[in-house]
Protein backbone atom coordinates (compact mmCIF):
# COMPACT_ATOMS: atom_id res chain seq x y z
CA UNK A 1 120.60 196.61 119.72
CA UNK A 2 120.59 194.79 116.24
CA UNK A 3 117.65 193.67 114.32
CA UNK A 4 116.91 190.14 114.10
CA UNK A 5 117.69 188.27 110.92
CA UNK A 6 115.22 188.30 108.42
CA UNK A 7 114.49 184.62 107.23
CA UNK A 8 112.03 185.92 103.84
CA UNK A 9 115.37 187.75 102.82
CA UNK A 10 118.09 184.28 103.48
CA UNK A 11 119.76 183.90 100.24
CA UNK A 12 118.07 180.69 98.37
CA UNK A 13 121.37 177.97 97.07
CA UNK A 14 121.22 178.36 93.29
CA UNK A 15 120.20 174.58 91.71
CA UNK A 16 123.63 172.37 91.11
CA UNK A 17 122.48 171.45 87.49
CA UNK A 18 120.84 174.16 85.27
CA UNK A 19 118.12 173.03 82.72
CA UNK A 20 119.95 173.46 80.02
CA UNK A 21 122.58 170.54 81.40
CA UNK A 22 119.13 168.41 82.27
CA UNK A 23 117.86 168.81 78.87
CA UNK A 24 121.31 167.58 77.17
CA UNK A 25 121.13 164.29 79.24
CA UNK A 26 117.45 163.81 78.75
CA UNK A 27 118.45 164.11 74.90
CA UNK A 28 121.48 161.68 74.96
CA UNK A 29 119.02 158.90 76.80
CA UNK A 30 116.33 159.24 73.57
CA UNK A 31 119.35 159.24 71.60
CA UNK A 32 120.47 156.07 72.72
CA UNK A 33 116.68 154.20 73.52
CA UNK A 34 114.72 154.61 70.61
CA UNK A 35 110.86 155.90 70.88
CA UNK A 36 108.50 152.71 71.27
CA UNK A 37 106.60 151.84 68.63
CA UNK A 38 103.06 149.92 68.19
CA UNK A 39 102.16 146.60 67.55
CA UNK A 40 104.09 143.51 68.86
CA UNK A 41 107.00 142.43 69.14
CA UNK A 42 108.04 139.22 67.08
CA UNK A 43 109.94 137.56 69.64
CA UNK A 44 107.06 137.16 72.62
CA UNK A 45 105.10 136.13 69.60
CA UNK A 46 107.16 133.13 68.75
CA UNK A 47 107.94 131.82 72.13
CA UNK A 48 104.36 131.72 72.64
CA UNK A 49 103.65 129.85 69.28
CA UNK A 50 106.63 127.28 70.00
CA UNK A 51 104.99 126.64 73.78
CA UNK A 52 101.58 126.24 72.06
CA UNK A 53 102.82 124.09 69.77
CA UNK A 54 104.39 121.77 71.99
CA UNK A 55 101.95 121.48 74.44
CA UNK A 56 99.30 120.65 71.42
CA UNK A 57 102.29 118.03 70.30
CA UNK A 58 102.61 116.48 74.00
CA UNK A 59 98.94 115.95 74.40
CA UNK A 60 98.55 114.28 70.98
CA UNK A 61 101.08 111.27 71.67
CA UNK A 62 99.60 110.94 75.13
CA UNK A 63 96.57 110.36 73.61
CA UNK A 64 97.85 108.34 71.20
CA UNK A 65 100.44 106.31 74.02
CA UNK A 66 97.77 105.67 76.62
CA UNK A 67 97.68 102.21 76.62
CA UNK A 68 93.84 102.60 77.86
CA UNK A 69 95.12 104.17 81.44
CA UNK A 70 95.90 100.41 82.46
CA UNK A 71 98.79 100.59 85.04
CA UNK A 72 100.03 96.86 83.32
CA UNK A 73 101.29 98.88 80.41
CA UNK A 74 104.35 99.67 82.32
CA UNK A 75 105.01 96.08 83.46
CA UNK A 76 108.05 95.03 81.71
CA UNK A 77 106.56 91.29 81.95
CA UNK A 78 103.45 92.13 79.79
CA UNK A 79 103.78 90.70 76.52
CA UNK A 80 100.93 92.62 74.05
CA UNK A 81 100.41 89.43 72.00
CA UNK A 82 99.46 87.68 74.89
CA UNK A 83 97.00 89.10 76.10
CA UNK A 84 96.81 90.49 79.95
CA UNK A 85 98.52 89.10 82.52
CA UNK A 86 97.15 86.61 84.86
CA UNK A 87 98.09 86.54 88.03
CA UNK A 88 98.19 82.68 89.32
CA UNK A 89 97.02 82.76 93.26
CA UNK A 90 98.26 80.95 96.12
CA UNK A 91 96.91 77.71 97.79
CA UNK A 92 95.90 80.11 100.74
CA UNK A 93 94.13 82.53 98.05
CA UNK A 94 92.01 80.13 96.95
CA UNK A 95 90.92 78.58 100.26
CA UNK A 96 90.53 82.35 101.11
CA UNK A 97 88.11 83.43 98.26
CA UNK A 98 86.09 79.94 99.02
CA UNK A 99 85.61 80.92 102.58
CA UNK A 100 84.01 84.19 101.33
CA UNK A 101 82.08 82.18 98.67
CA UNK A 102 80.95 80.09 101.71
CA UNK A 103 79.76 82.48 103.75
CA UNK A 104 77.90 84.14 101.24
CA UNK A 105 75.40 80.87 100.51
CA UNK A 106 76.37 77.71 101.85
CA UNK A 107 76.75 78.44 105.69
CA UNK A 108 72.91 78.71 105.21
CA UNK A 109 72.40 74.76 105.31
CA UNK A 110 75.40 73.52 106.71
CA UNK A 111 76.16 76.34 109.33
CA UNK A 112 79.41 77.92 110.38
CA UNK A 113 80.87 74.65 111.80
CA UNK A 114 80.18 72.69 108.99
CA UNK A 115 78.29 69.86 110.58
CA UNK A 116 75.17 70.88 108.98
CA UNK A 117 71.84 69.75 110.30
CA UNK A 118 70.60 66.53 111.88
CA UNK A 119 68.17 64.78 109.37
CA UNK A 120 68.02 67.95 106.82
CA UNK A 121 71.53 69.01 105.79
CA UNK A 122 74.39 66.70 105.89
CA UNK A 123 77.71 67.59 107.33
CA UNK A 124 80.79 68.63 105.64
CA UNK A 125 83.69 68.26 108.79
CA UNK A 126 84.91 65.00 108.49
CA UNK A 127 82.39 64.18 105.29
CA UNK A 128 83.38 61.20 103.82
CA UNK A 129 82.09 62.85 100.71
CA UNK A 130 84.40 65.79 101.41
CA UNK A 131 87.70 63.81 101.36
CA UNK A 132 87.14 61.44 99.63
CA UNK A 133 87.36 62.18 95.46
CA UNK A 134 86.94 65.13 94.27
CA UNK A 135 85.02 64.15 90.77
CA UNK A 136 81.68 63.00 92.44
CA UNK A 137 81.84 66.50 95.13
CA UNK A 138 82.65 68.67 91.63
CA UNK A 139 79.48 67.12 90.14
CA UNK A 140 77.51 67.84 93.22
CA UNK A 141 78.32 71.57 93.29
CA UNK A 142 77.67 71.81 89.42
CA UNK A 143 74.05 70.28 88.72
CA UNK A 144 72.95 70.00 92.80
CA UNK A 145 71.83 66.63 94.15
CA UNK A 146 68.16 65.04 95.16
CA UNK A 147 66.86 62.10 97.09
CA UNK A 148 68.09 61.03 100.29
CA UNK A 149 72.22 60.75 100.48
CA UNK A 150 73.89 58.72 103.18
CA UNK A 151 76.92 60.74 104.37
CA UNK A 152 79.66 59.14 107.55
CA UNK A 153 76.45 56.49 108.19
CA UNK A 154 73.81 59.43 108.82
CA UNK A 155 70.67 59.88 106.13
CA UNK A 156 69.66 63.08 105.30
CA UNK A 157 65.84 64.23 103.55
CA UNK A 158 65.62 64.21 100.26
CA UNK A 159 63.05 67.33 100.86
CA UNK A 160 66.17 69.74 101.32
CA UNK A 161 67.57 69.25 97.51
CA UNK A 162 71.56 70.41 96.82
CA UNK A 163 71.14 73.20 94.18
CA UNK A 164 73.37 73.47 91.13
CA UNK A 165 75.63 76.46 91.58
CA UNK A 166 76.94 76.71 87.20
CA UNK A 167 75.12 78.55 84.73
CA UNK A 168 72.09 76.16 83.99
CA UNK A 169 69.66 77.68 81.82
CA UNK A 170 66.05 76.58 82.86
CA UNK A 171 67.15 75.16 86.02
CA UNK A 172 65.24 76.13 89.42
CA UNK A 173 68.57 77.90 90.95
CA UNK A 174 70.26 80.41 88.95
CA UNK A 175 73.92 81.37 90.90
CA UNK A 176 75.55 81.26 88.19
CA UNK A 177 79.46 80.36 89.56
CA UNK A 178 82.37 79.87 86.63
CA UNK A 179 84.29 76.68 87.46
CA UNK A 180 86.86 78.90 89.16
CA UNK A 181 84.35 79.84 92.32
CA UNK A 182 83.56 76.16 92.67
CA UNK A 183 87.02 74.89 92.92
CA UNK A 184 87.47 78.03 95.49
CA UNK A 185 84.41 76.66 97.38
CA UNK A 186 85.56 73.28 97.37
CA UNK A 187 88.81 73.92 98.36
CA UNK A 188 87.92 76.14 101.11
CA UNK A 189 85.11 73.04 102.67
CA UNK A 190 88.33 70.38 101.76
CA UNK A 191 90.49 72.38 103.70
CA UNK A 192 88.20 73.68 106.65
CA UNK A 193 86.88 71.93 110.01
CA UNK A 194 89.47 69.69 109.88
CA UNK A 195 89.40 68.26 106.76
CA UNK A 196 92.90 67.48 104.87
CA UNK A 197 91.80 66.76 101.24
CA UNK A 198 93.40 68.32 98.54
CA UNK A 199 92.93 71.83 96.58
CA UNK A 200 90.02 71.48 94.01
CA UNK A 201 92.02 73.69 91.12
CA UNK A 202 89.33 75.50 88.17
CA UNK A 203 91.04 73.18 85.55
CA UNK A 204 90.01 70.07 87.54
CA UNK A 205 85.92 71.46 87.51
CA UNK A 206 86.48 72.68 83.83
CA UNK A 207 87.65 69.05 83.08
CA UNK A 208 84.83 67.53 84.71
CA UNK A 209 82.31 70.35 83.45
CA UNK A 210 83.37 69.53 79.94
CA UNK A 211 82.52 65.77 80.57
CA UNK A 212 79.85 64.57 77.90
CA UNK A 213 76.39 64.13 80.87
CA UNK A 214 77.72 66.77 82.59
CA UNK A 215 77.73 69.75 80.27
CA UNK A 216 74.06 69.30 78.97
CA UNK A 217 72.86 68.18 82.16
CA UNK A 218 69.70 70.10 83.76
CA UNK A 219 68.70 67.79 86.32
CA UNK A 220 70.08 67.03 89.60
CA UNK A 221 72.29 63.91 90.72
CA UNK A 222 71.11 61.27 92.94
CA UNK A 223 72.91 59.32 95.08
CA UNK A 224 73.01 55.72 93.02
CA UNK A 225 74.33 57.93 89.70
CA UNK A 226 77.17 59.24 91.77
CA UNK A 227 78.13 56.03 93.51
CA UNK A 228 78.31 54.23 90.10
CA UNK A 229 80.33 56.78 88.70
CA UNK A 230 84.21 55.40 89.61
CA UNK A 231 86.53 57.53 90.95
CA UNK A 232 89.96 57.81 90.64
CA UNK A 233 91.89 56.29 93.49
CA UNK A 234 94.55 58.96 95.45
CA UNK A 235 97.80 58.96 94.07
CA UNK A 236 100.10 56.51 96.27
CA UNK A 237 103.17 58.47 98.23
CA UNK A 238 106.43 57.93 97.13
CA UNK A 239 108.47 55.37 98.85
CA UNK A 240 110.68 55.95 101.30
CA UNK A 241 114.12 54.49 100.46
CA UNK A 242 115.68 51.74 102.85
CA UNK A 243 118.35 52.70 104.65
CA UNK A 244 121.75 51.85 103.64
CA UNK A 245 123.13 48.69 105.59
CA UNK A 246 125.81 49.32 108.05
CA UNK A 247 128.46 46.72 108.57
CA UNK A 248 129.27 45.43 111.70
CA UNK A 249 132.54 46.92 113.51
CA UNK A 250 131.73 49.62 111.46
């Protein structure tokens, strides 16, 4: 019976490449890739200074382009020598910005439905003050009003005064409205409860406001100043042409 084969003594495969052959190849690689050296290389360097550099560039003119972060620097319609741009609002703006206005002080006296109170605060729906001119109701608004006032054949207490709502130093009430607020408020009470007056515009109350009594004035009105003051009558409406006369048989 044979012996069994003898693994310890199987004949080990010699190595395909000897280390003389591995050292040759190792030696052509260094031959062809250079040892690296220290320090830095210049290229890395100046991509990074060029990237600096514009990013320092870039932030200067930002800076210098800002226009103040105001989005109106983009709008084509700006015009710098003219200042900012205003935008001019709508009839339905205005009576919309009174309302608020409204709410915020006058509802106080003559309520939410704008017929006031019996005796103490006189109505504004269907005022006769209301729709009629708007000088004498501007004037009102500005310096306030005293005394008793008759308004649609009703008298009201001269112990509830109408404050002035402009900026009148040394006056009692201090709210301190432009001219643009009161022509909102006006327009809003003019338009409201029925009421068809016209818009009060701010260039009407600046007119008025500028008025030589009116300006300086630090007292309120009473009734007799404001009926003797005239006011303008409403603009007539145009005529209607006649119709064109039709022949007869025609």
């Amino acid at each position: 019976m044979s012996a069994p084969p003898n693994n310890s003594a199987a004949h080990v495969e010699q190595s395909g490449a000897s280390d003389e052959s591995l050292q040759a190849v190792h030696a052509a690689l260094l031959h062809h890739n250079p040892e690296p050296r220290e320090g830095y290389s210049l290229l890395p360097l100046g991509v990074l200074g060029f990237m600096s550099t514009m990013i320092f560039v870039c932030c200067i003119y930002f800076v210098h382009n800002r226009g103040g972060f105001n989005p109106l620097v983009t709008d084509g319609r700006l015009n710098p020598s003219s200042g900012p741009v205003e935008t001019k609002l709508t009839d339905a703006q205005i009576v919309k910005k009174g309302q608020s206005l409204f709410n915020q002080t006058c509802i106080q006296c003559h309520q939410a439905t704008g017929l006031g109170v019996a005796g103490a605060y006189p109505p504004l729906a269907g005022s006769d003050w209301v729709n009629g001119g708007e000088e004498r109701l501007i004037r009102i608004v500005l310096d306030g009003l005293k005394d008793p006032v008759t308004v649609s054949g009703a008298q009201f207490s001269s112990s509830n005064k109408m404050p002035n709502f402009s900026a009148i130093p040394g006056t009692e009430f201090a709210y301190n409205w432009n001219d643009d607020k009161i022509s909102y408020v006006l327009s809003y009470v003019r338009q409201e409860w029925g009421n068809k007056a016209p818009i009060v515009t701010g260039d009407a109350v600046k007119a008025i406001h500028a008025l030589p009594g009116v300006a300086d004035r630090k007292t309120p009105w009473t009734q007799a100043e404001l009926l003797a003051i005239p006011v303008a009558p409403p603009a007539p409406a145009a005529a209607t042409p006649p119709a064109a006369a039709v022949p007869a048989g025609k």
